[in-house]
Structures are given as C-alpha cells and as structure tokens.
N, C-alpha and C. Protein backbone atom coordinates (compact mmCIF):
# COMPACT_ATOMS: atom_id res chain seq x y z
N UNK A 1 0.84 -1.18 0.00
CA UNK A 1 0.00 0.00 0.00
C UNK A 1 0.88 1.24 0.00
N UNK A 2 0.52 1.76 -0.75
CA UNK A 2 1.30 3.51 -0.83
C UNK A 2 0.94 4.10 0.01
N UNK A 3 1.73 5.14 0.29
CA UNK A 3 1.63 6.05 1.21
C UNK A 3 0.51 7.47 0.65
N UNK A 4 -0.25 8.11 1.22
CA UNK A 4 -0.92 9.14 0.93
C UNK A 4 -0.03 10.46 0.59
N UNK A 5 -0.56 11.30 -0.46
CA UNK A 5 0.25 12.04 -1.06
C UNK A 5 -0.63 12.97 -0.05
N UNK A 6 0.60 14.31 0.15
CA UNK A 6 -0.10 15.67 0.27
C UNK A 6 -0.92 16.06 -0.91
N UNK A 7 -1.46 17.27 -0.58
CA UNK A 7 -2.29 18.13 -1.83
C UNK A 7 -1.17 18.69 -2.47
N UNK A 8 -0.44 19.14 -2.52
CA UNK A 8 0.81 19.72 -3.37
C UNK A 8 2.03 18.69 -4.08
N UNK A 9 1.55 17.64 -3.60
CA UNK A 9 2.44 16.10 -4.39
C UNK A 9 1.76 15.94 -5.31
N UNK A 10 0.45 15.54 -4.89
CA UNK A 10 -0.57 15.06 -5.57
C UNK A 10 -0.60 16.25 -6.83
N UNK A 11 -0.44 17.35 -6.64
CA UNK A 11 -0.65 18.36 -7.69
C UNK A 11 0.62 18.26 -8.45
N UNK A 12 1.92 18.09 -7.89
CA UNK A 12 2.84 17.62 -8.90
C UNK A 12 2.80 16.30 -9.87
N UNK A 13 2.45 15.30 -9.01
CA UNK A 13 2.15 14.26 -9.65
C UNK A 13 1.55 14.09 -10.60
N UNK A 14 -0.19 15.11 -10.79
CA UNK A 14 -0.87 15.20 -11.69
C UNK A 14 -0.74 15.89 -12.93
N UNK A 15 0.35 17.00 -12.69
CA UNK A 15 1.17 17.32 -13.91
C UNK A 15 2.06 16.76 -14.09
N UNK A 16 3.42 16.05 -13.94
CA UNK A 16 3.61 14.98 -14.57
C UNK A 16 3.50 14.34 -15.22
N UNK A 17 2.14 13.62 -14.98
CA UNK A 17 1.48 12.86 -15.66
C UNK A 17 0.95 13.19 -16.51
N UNK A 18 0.03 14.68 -16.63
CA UNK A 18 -0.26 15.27 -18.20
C UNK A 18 0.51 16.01 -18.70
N UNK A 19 1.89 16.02 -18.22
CA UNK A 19 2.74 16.95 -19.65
C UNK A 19 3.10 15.34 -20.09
N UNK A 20 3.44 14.25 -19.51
CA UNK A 20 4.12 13.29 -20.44
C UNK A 20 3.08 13.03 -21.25
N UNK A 21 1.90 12.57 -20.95
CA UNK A 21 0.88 12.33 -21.91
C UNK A 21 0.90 13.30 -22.78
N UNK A 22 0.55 14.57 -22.36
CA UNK A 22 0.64 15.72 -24.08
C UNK A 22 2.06 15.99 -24.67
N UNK A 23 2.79 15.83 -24.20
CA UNK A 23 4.21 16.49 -24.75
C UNK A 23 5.45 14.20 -24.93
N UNK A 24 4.75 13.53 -24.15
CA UNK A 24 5.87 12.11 -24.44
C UNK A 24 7.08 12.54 -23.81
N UNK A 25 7.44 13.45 -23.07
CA UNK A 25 8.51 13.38 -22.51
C UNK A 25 8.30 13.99 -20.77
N UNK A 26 8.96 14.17 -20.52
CA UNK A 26 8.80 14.35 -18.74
C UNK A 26 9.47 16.07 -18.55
N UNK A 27 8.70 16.48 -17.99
CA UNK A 27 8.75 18.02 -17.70
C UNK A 27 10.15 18.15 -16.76
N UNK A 28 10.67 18.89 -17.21
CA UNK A 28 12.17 19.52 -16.45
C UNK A 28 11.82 20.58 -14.86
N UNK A 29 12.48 20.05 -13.95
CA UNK A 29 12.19 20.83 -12.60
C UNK A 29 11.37 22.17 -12.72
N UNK A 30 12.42 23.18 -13.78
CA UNK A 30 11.44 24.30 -13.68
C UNK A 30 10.32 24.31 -13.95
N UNK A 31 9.74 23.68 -15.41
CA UNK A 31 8.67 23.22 -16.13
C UNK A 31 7.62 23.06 -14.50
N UNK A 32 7.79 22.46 -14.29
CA UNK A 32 7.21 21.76 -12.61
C UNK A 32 6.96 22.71 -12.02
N UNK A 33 7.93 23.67 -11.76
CA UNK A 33 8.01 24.53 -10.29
C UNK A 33 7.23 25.71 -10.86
N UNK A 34 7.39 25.90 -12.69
CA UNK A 34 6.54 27.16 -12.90
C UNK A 34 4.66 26.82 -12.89
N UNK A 35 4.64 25.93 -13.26
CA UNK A 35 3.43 24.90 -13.29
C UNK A 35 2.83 25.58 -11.71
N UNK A 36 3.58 24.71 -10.67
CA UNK A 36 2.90 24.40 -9.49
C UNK A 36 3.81 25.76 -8.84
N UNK A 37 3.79 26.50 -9.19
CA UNK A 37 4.35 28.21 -8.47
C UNK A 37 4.85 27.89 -7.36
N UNK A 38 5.42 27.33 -7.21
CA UNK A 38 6.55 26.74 -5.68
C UNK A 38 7.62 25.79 -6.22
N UNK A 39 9.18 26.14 -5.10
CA UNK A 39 9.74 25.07 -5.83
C UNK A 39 9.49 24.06 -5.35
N UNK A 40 9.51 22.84 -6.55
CA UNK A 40 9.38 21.43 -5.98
C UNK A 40 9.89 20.16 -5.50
N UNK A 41 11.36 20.76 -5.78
CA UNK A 41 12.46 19.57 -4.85
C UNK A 41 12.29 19.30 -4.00
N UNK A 42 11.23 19.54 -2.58
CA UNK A 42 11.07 18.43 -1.79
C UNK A 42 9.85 17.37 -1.90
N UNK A 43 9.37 18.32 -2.62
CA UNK A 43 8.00 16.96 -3.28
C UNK A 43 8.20 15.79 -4.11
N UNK A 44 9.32 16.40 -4.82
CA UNK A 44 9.78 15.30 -5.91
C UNK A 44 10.43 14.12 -4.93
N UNK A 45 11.05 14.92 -3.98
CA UNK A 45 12.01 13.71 -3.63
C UNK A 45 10.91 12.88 -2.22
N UNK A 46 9.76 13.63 -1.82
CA UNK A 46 8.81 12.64 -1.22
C UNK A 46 7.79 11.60 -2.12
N UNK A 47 7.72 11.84 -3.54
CA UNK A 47 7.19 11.62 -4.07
C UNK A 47 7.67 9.86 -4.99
N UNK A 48 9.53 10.78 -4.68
CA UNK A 48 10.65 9.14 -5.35
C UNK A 48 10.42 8.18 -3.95
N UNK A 49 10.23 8.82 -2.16
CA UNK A 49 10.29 8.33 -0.95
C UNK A 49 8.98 7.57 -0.77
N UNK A 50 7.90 8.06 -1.62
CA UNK A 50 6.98 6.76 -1.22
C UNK A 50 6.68 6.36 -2.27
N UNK A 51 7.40 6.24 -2.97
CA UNK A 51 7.66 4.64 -4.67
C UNK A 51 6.64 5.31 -5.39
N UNK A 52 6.26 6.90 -5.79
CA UNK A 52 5.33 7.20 -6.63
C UNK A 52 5.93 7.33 -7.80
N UNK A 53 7.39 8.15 -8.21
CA UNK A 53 8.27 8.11 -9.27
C UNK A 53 9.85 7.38 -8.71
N UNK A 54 10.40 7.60 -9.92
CA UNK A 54 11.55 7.01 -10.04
C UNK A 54 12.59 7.95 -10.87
N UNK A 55 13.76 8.95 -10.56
CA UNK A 55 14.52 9.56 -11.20
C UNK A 55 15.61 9.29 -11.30
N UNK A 56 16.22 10.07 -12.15
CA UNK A 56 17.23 9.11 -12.31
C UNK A 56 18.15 11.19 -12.94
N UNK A 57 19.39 10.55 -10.92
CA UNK A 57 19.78 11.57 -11.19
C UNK A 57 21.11 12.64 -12.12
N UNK A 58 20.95 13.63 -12.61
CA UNK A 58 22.20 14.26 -13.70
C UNK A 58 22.03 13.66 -14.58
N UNK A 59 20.03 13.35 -14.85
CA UNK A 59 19.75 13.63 -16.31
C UNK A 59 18.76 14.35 -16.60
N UNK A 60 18.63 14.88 -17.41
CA UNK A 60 17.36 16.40 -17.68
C UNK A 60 15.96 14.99 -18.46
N UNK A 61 15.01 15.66 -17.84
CA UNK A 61 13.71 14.99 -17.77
C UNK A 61 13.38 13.92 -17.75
N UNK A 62 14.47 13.22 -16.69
CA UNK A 62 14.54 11.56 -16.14
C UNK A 62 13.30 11.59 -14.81
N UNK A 63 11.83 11.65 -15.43
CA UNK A 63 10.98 11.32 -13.81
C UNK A 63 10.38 10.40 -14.72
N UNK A 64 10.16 8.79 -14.16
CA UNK A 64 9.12 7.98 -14.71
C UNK A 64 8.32 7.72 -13.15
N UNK A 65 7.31 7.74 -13.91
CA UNK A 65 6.11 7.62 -12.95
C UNK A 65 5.94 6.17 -12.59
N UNK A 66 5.54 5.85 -11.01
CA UNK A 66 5.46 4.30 -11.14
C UNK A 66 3.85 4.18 -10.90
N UNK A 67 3.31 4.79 -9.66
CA UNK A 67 1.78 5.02 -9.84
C UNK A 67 1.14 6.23 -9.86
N UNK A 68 0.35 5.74 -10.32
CA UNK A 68 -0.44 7.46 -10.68
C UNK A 68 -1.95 7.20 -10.40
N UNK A 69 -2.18 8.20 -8.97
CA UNK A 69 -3.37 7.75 -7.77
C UNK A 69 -4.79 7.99 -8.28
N UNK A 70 -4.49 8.58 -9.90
CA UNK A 70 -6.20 8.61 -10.78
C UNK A 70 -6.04 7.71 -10.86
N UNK A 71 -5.45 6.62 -11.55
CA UNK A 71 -5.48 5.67 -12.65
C UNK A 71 -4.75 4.34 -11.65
N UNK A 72 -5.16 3.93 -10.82
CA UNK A 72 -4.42 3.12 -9.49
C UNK A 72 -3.91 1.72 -10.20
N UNK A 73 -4.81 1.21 -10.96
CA UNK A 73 -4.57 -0.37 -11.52
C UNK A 73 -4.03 0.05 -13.35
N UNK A 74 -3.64 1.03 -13.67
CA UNK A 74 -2.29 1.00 -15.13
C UNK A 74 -1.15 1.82 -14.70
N UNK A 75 -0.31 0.97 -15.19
CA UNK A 75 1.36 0.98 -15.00
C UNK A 75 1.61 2.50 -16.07
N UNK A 76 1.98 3.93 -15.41
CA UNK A 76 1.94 4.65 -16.06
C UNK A 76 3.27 4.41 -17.15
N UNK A 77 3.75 3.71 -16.47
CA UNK A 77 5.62 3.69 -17.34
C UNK A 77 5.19 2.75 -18.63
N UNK A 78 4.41 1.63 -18.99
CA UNK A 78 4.39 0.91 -19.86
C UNK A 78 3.09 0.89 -20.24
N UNK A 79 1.80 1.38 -19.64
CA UNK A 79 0.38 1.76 -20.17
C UNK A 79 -0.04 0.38 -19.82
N UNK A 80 0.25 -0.42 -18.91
CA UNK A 80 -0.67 -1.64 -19.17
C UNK A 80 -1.33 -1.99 -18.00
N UNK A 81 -2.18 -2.90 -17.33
CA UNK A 81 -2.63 -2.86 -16.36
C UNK A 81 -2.14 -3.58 -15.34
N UNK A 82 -1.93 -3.35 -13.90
CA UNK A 82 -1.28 -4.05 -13.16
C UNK A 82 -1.70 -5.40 -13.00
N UNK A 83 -1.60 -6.71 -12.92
CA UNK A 83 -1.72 -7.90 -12.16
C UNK A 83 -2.18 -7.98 -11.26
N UNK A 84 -2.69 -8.85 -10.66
CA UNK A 84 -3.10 -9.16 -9.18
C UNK A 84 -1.97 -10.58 -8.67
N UNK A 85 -1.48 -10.59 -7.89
CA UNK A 85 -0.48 -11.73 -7.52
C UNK A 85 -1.13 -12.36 -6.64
C-alpha cells in the first residue's frame, strides 16, 4: 500500500502525468516549479520516498512515474494494467 500524497504532491504528480501524456517526454524541474508556483524539490524527492516516481539523477527529464493515484490499476511507465499476484 502507498503512502498518501499531500495536496501539493498530488498536484505535482498530476502534472507529470499530463505533460508526459501531451508532450511524451517528462517536464524539467522548472517546467514543474513554474506549473505548481513553488519550488518542488522536496516533493519530488517525497514523491521518489513513497515509490510514486523514479529519477534518475544528472539527467534532464529523467521522472518515470510508477503510480499514478487517478489511474491506481495501469502501470503509467508501460500503459498496461497491473496484475493481481
């Protein structure tokens, strides 16, 4: 079970998720911080702390998403639907 996002994660998270969908690539920090008018380096990095993304750091627009709390059962990184084990 994931951890509950704040309202200001959750608002990063949700852009994220629609610039990759409209644009296919992953929004760059500022992109983010002008978006959500605050900076967002500590959200991002609560956000990598409870397994919501995954970055990958000293590379420019390395955030893959692992869940995304609209869409709970598809794998945002590969579009497919999660399993049940």
């Amino acid at each position: 079970m994931l951890t509950p996002l704040s309202e200001r994660q959750g608002e990063v998270l949700r852009f994220i998720v629609a610039y990759r969908e409209r644009e296919s690539i992953a929004p760059t920090l500022r992109e983010i911080s002008e978006a959500v008018g605050v900076p967002v380096y500590y959200s991002l990095n609560a956000l990598e702390r409870k397994g919501y993304i995954v970055r990958q750091y000293r590379q420019p627009r390395a955030i893959t998403v692992l869940h995304n709390p609209d869409h709970p059962t598809v794998c945002p990184a590969c579009e497919r639907p999660f399993t049940e084990r």
